[in-house]
C-alpha atoms as a PDB file:
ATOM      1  CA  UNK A   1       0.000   0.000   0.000  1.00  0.00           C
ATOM      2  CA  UNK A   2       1.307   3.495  -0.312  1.00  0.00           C
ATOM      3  CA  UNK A   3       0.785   6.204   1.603  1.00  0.00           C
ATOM      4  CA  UNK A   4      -1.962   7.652   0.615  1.00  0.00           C
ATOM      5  CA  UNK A   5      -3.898   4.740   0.529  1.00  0.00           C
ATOM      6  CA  UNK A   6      -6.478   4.153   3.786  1.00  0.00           C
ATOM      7  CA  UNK A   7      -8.262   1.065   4.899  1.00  0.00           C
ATOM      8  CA  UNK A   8     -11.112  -0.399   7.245  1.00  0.00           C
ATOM      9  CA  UNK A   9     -10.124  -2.889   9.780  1.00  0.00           C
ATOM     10  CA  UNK A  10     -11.036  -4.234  13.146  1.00  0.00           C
ATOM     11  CA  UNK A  11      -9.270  -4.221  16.404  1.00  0.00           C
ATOM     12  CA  UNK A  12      -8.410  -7.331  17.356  1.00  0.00           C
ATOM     13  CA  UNK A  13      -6.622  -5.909  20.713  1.00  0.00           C
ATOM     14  CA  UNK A  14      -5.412  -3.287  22.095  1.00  0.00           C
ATOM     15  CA  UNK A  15      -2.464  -2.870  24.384  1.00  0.00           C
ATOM     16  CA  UNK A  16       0.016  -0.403  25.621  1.00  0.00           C
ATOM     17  CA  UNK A  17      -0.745   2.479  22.836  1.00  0.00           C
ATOM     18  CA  UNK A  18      -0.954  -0.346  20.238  1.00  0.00           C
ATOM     19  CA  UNK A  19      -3.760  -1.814  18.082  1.00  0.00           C
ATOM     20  CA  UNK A  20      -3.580  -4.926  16.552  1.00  0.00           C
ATOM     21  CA  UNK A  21      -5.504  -4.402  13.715  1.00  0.00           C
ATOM     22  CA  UNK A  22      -7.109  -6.823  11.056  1.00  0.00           C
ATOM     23  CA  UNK A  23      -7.489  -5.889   7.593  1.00  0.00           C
ATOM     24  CA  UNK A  24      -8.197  -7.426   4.308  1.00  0.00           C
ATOM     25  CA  UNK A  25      -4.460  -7.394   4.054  1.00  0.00           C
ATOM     26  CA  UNK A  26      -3.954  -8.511   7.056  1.00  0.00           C
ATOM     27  CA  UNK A  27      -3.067  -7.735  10.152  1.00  0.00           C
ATOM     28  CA  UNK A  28      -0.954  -4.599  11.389  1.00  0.00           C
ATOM     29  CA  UNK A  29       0.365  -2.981  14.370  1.00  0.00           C
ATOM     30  CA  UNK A  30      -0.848   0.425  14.335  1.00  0.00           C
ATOM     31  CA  UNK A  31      -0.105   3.594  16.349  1.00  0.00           C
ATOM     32  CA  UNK A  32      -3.345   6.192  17.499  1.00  0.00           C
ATOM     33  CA  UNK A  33      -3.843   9.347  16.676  1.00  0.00           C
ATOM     34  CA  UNK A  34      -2.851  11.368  20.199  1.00  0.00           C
ATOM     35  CA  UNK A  35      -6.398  13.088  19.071  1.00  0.00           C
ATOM     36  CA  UNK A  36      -8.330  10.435  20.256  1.00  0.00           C
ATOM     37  CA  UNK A  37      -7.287  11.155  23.713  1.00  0.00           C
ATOM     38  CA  UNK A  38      -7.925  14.748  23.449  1.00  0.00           C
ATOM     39  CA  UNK A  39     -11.546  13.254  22.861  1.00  0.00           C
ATOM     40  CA  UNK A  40     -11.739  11.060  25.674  1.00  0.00           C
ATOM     41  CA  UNK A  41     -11.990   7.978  23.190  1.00  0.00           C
ATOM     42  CA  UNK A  42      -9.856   4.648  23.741  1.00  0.00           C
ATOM     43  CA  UNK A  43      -9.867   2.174  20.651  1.00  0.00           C
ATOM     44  CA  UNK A  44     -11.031  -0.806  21.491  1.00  0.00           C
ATOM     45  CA  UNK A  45     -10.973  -4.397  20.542  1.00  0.00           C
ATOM     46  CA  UNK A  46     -14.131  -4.438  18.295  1.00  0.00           C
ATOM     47  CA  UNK A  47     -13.480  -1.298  16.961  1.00  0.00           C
ATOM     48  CA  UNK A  48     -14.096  -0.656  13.137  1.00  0.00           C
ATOM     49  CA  UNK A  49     -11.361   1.700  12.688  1.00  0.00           C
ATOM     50  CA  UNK A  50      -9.761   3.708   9.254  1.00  0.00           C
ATOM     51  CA  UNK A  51      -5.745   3.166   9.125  1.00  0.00           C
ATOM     52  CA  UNK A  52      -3.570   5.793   7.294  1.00  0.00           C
ATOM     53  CA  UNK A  53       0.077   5.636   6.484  1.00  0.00           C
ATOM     54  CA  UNK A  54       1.040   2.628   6.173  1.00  0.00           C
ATOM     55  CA  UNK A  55       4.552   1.216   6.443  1.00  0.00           C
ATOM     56  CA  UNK A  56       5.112  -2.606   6.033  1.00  0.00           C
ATOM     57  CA  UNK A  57       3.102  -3.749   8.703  1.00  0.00           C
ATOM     58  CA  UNK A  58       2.516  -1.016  10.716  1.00  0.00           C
ATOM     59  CA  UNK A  59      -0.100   1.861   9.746  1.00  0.00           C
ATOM     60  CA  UNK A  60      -2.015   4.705  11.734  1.00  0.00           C
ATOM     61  CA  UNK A  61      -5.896   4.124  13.477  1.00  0.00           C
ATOM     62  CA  UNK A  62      -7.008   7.706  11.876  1.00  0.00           C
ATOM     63  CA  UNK A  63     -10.573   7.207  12.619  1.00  0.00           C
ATOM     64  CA  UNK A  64     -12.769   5.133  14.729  1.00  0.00           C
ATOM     65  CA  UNK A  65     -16.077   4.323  13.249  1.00  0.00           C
ATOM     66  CA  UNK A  66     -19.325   5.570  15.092  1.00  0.00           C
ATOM     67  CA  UNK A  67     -20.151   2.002  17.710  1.00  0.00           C
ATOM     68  CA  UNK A  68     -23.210   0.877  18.382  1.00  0.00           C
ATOM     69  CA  UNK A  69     -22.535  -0.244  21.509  1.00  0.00           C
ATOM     70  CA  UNK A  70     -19.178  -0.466  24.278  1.00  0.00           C
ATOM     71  CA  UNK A  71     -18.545  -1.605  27.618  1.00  0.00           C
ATOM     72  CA  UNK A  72     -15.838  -0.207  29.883  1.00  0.00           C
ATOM     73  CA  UNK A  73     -14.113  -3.313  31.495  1.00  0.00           C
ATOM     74  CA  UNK A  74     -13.142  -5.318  30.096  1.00  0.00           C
ATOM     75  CA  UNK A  75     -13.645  -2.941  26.873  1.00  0.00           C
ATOM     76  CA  UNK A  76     -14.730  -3.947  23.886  1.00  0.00           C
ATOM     77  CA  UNK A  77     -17.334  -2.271  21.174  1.00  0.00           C
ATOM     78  CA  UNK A  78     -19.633  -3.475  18.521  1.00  0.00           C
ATOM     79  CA  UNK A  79     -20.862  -6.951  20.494  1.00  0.00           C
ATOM     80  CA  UNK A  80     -23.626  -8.659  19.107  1.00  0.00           C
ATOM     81  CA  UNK A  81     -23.637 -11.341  21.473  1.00  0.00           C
ATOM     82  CA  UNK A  82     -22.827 -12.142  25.005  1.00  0.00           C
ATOM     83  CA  UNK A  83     -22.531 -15.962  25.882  1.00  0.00           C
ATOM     84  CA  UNK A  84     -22.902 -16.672  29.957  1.00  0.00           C
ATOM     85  CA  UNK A  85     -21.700 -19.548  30.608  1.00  0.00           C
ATOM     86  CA  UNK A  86     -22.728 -21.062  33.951  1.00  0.00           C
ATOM     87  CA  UNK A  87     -23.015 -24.457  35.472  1.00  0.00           C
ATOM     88  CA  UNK A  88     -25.231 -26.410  37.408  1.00  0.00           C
ATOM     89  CA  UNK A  89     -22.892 -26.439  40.205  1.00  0.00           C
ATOM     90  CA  UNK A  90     -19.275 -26.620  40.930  1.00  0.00           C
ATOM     91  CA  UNK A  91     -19.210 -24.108  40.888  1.00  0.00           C
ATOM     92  CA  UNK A  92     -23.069 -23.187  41.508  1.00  0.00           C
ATOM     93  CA  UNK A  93     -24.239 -19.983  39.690  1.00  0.00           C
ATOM     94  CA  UNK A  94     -24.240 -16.487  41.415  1.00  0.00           C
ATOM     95  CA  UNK A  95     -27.667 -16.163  40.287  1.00  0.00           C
ATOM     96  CA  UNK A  96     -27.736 -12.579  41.521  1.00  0.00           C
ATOM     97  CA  UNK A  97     -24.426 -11.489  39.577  1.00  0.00           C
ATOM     98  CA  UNK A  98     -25.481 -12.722  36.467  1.00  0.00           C
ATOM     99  CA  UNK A  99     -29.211 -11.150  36.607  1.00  0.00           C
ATOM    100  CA  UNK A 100     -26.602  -7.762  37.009  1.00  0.00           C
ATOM    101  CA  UNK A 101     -24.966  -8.500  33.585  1.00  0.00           C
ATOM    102  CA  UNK A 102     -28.284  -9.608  32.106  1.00  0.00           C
ATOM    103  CA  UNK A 103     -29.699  -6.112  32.621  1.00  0.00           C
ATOM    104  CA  UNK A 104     -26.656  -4.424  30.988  1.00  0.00           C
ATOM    105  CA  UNK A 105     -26.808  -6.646  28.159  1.00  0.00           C
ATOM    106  CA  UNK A 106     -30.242  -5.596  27.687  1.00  0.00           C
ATOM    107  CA  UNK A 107     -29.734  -2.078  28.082  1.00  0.00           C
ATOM    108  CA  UNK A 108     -26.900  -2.348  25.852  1.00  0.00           C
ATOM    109  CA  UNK A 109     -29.089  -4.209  22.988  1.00  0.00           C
ATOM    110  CA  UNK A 110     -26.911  -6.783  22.941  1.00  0.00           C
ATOM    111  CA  UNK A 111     -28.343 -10.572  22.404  1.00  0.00           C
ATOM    112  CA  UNK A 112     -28.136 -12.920  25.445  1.00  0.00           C
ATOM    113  CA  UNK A 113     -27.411 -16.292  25.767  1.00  0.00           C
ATOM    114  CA  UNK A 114     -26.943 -18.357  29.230  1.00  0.00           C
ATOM    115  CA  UNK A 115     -25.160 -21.796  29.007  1.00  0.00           C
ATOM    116  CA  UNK A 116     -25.799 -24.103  31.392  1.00  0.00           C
ATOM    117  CA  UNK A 117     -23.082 -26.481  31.572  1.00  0.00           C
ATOM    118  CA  UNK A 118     -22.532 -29.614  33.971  1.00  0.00           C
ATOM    119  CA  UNK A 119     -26.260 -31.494  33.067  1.00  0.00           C
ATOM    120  CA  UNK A 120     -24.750 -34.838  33.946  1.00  0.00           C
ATOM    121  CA  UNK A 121     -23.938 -33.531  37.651  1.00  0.00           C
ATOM    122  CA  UNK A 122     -27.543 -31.961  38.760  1.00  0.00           C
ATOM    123  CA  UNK A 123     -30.691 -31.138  36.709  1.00  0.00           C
ATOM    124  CA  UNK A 124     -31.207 -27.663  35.555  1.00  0.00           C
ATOM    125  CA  UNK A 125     -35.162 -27.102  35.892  1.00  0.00           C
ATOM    126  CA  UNK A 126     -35.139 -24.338  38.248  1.00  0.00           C
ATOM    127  CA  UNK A 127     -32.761 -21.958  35.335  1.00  0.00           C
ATOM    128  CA  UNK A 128     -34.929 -22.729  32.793  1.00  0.00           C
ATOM    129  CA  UNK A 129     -37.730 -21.754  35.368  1.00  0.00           C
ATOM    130  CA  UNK A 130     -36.067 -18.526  36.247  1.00  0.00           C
ATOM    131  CA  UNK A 131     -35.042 -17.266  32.916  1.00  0.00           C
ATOM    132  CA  UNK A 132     -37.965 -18.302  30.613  1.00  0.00           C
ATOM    133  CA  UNK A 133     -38.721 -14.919  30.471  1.00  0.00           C
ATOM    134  CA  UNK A 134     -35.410 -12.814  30.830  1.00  0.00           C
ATOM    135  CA  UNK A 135     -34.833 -12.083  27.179  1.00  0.00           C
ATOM    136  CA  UNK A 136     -32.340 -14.178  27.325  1.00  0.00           C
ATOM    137  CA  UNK A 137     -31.928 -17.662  25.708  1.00  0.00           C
ATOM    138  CA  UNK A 138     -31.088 -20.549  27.637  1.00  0.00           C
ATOM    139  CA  UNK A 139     -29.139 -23.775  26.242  1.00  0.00           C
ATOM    140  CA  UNK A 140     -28.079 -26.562  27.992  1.00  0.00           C
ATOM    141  CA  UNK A 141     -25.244 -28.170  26.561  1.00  0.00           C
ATOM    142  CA  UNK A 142     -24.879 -31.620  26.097  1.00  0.00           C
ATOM    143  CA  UNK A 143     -22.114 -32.792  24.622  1.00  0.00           C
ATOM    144  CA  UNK A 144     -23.784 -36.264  23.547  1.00  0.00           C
ATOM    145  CA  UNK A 145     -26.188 -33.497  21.398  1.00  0.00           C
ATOM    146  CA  UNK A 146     -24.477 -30.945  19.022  1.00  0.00           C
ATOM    147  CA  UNK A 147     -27.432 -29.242  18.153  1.00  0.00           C
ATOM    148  CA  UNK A 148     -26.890 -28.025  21.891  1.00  0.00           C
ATOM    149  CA  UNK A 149     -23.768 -26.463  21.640  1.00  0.00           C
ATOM    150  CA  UNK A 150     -23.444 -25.887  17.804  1.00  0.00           C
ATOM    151  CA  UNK A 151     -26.733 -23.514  18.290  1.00  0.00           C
ATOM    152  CA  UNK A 152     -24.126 -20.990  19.453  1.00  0.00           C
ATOM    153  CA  UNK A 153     -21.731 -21.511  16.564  1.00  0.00           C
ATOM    154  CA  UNK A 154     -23.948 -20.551  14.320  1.00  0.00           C
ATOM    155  CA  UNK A 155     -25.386 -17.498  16.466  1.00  0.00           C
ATOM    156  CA  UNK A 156     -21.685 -15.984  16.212  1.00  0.00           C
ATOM    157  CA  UNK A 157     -21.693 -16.429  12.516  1.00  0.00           C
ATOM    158  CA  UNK A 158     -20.335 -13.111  10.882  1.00  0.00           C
ATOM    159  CA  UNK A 159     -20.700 -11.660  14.545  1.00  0.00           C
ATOM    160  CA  UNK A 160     -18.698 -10.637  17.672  1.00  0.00           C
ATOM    161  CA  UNK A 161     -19.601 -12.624  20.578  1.00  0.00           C
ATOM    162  CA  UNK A 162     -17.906 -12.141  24.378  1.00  0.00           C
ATOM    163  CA  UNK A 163     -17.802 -15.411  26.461  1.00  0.00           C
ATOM    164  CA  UNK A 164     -17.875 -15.091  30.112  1.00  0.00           C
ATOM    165  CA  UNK A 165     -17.899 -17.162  33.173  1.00  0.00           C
ATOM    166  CA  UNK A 166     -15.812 -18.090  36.634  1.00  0.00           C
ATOM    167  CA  UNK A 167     -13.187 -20.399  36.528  1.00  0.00           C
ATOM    168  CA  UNK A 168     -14.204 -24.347  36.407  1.00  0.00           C
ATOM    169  CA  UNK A 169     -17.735 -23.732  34.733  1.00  0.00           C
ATOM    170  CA  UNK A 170     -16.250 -25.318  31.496  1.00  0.00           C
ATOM    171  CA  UNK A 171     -15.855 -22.411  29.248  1.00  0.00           C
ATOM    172  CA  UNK A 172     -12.859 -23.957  27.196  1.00  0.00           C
ATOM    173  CA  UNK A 173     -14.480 -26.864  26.985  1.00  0.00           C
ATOM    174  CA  UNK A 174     -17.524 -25.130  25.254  1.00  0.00           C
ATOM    175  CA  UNK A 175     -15.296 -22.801  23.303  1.00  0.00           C
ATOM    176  CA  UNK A 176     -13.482 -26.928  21.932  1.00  0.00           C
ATOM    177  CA  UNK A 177     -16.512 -28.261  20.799  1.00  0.00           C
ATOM    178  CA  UNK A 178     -17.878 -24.965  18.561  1.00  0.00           C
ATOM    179  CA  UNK A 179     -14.381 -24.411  17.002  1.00  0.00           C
ATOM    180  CA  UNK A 180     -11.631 -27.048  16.989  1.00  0.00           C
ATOM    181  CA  UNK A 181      -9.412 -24.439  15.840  1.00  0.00           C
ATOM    182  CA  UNK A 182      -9.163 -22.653  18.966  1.00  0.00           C
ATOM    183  CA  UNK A 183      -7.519 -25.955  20.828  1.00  0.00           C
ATOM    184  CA  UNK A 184      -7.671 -24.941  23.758  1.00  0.00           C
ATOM    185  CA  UNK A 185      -6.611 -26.613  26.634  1.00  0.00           C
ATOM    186  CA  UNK A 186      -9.198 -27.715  29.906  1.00  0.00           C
ATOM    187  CA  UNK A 187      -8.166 -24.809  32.232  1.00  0.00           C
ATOM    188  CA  UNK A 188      -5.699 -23.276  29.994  1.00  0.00           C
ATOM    189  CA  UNK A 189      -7.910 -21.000  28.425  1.00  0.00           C
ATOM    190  CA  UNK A 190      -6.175 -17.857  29.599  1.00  0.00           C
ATOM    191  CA  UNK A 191      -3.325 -18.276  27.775  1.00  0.00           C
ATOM    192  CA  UNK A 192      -4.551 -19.285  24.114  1.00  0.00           C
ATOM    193  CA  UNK A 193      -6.623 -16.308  24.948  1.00  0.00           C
ATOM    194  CA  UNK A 194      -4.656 -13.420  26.229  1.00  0.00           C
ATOM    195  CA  UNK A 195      -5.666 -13.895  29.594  1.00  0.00           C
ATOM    196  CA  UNK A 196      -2.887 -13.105  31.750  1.00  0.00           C
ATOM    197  CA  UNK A 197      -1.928 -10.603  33.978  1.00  0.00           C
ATOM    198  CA  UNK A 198      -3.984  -7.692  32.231  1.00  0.00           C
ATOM    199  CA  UNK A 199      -6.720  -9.733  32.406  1.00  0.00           C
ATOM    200  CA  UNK A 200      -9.056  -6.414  33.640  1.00  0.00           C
ATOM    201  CA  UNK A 201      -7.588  -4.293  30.423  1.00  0.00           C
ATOM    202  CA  UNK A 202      -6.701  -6.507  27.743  1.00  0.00           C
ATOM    203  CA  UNK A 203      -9.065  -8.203  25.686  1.00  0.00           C
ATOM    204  CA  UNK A 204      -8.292 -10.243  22.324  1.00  0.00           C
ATOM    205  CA  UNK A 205     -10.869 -10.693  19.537  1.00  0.00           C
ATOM    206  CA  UNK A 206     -10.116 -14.332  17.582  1.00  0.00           C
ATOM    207  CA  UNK A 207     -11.666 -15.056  13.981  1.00  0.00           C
ATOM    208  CA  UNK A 208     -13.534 -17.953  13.975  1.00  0.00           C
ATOM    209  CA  UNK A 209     -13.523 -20.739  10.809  1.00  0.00           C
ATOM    210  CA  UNK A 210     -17.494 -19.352  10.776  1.00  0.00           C
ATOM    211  CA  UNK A 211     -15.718 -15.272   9.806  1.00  0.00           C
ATOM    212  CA  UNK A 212     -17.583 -14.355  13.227  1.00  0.00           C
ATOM    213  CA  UNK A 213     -15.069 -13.051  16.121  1.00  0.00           C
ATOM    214  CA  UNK A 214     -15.036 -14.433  19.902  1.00  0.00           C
ATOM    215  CA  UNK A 215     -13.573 -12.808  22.622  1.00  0.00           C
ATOM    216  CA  UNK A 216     -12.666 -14.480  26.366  1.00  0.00           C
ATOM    217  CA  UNK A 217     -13.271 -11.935  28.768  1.00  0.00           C
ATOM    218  CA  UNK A 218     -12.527 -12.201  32.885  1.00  0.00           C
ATOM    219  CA  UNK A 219     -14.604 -13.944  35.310  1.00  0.00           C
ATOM    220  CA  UNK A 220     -18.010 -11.759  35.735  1.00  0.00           C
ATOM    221  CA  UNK A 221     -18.049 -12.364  39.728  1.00  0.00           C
ATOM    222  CA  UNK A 222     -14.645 -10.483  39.801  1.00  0.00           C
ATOM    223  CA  UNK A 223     -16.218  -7.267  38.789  1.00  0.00           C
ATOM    224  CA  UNK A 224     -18.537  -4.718  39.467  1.00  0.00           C
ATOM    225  CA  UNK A 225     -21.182  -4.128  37.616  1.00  0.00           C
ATOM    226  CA  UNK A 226     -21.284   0.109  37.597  1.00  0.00           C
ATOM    227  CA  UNK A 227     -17.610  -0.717  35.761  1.00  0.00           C
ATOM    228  CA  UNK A 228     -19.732  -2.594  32.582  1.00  0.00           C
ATOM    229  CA  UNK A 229     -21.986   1.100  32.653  1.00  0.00           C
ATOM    230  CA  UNK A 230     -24.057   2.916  34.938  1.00  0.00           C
ATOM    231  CA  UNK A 231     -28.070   2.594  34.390  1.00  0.00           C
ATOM    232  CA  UNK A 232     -30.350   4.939  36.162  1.00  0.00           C
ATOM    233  CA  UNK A 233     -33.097   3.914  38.518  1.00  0.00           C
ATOM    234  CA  UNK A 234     -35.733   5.286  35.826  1.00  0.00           C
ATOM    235  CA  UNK A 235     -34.266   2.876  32.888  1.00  0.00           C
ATOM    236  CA  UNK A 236     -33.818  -0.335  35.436  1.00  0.00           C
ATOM    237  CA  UNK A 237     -37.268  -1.640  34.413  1.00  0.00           C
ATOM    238  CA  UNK A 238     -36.901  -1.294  30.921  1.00  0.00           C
ATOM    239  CA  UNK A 239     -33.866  -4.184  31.602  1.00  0.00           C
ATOM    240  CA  UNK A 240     -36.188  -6.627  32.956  1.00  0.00           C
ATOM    241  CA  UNK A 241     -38.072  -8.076  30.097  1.00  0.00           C
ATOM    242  CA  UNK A 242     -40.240  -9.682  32.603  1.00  0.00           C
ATOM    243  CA  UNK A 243     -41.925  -6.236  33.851  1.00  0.00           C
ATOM    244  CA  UNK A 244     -42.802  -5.988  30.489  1.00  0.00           C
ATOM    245  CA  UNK A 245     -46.361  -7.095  30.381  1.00  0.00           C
ATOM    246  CA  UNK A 246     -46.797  -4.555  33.487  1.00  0.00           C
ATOM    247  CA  UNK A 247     -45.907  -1.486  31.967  1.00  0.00           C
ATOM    248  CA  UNK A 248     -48.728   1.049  32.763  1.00  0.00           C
ATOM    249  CA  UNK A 249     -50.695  -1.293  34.877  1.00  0.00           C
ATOM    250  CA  UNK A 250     -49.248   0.244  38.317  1.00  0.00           C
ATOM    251  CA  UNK A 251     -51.381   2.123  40.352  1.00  0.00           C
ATOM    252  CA  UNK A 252     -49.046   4.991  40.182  1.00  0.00           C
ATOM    253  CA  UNK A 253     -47.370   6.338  37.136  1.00  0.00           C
ATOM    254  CA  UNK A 254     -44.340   6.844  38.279  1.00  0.00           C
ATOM    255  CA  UNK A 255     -44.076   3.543  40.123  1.00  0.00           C
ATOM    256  CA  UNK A 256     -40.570   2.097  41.107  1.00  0.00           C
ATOM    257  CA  UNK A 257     -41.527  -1.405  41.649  1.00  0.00           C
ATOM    258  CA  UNK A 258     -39.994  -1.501  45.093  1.00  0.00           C
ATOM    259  CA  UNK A 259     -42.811  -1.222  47.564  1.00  0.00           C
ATOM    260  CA  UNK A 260     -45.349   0.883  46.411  1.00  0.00           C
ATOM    261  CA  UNK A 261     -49.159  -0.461  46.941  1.00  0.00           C
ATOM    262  CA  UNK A 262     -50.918  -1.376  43.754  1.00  0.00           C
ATOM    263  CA  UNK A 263     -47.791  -1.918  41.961  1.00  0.00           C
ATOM    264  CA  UNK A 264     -48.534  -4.430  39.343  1.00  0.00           C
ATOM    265  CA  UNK A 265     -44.800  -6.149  38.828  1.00  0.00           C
ATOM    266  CA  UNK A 266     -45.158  -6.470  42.769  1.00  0.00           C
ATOM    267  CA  UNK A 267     -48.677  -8.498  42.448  1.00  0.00           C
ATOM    268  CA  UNK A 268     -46.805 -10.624  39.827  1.00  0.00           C
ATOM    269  CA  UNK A 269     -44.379 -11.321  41.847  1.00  0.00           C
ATOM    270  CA  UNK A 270     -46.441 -12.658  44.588  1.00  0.00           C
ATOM    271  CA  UNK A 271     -47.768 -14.543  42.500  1.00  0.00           C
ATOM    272  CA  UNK A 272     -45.642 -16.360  41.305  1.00  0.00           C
ATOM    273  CA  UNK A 273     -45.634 -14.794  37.711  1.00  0.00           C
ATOM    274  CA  UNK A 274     -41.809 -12.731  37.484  1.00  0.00           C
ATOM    275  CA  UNK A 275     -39.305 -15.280  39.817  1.00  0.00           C
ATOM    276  CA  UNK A 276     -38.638 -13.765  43.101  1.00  0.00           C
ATOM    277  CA  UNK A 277     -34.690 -14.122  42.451  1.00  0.00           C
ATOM    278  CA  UNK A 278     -35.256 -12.066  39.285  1.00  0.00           C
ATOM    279  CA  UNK A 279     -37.113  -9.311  41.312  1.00  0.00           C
ATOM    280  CA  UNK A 280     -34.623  -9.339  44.250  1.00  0.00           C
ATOM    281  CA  UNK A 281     -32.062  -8.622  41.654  1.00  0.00           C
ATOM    282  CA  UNK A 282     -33.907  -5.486  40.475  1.00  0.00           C
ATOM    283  CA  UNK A 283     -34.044  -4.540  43.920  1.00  0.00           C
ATOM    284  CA  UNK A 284     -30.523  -4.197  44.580  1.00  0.00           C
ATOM    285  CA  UNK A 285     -29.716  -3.030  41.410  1.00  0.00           C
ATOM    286  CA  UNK A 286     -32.483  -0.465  42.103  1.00  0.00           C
ATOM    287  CA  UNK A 287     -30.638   0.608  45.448  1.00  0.00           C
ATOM    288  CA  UNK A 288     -27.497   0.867  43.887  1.00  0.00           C
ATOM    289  CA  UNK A 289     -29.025   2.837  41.238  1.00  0.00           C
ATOM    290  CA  UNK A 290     -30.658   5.306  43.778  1.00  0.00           C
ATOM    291  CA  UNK A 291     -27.016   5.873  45.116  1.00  0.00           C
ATOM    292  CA  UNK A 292     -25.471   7.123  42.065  1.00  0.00           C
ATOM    293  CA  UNK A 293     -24.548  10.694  42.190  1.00  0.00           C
ATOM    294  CA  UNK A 294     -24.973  12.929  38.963  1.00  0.00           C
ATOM    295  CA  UNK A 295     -21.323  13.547  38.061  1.00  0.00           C
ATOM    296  CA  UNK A 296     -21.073   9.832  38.100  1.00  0.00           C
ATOM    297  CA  UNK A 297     -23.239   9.469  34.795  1.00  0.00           C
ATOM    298  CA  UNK A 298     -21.322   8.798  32.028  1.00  0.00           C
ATOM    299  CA  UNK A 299     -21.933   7.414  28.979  1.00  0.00           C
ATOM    300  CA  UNK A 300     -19.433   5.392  27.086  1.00  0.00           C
ATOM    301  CA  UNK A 301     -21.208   4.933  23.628  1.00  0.00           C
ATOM    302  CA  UNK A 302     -19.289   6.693  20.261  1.00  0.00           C
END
């Protein structure tokens, strides 16, 4: 390429005023422009970016492309999917922690998917209970079954997916059986996947055989959730599909869902309708919402 010429490409990481970036020409290690900070913005992996000069394999990220959606740790941009994977036990799901992660996948737009690994060791009625109604799709993976696991594969066609899950739940495992290519070891998923000591900051996009992109991210009961993005107590509802079917059937208009009398998602709720584990969720993500002070509010979306 000379010069003059520019590009599109995607970040496939980011690290230490670098970007590995991915091109139809491959891949090069590109400076930023010092702009960038100026503007508050940090390239991401998942970025669609412009490169400029370009020098053997090295260029310049001139411009990132508008996202259409970001998280702040571990960052990445552009997701299309999220993939929590959880098992039936050992270790048992933090049922409260991933309700957290569920609402900011919803209030990011991205899509949802919970996999519930470990079948053979306890049954896994009571999920499929709880989340029939979170927006989110539930698979239980069976590795006697493809169709259970290759369901995924062919969600993260042509996409960018984030897995995510605590140590032990069988993530590489998972990751094996939907792309051979990755060939990863059982509990050596960190370091196929750049997950080392930056764990919190680093984050590595890898192509799948499918063209779609996957990237490992840290252990989601590690982190809080205000780091992912901050949602205010008046948008909380909106990230419970459940409370859905409510909407406008409160006694009061401005109802928070918390305690008031007449409150329609409370009535549900007693009865059995929206899971009580959901609700409790909402309730302490409600409180922590209530605590947020206004100069905390910050948006991280280009």
């Amino acid at each position: 390429m000379s010069m003059a010429d520019s590009a599109q490409g995607i970040i496939l990481k980011a690290i230490g005023g670098l970007c590995y970036t991915e091109t139809a020409e491959g891949v090069f290690e590109c400076k930023v422009r010092g702009i960038f900070r100026q503007k508050n913005i940090s390239p991401c992996a998942g970025d669609k970016v412009i490169l400029t000069e370009f020098s053997g394999n090295t260029a310049l990220v001139s411009e990132v492309l508008p996202r259409k959606n970001s998280l702040i740790r571990p960052p990445l941009a552009n997701l299309d999917n999220i993939v929590f994977v959880i098992s039936t036990c050992e270790p048992a799901p933090n049922l409260t922690l991933l309700d957290k992660f569920l609402a900011i996948a919803n209030f990011k737009k991205i899509n949802s998917i919970i996999a519930v690994t470990k079948l053979d060791l306890m049954k896994n009625a009571e999920l499929a209970d709880i989340y029939r109604n979170s927006g989110a799709e539930l698979l239980e993976i069976d590795y006697d079954l493809p169709g259970s696991y290759m369901k995924i594969y062919n969600m993260t066609e042509g996409k960018i997916t984030a897995f995510t899950g605590n140590t032990g739940v069988g993530k590489s495992t998972l990751l094996n059986h939907i792309d051979s290519s990755l060939g990863l070891k059982t509990g050596e998923i960190s370091k196929k996947l750049g997950r080392g000591r930056h764990t919190t900051r680093n984050v590595e996009l890898h192509r799948l055989l499918n063209g779609g992109y996957i990237a490992d991210t840290p252990g989601f009961s590690t982190f809080e959730t205000q780091r992912y993005d901050i949602i205010l107590k008046e948008e909380l509802a909106g990230c419970f599909p459940e409370f859905y079917e409510f909407e406008g059937k409160c006694r009061f208009q401005d109802c928070s869902h918390t305690k008031e009398k007449g409150c329609a998602v409370l009535d549900a709720v007693k009865r059995g309708i929206i899971p009580r584990s959901r609700h409790n969720s909402y309730l302490e993500m409600y409180e922590d919402a209530r605590q947020i002070k206004e100069w905390e509010v910050r948006r991280n979306d280009v």
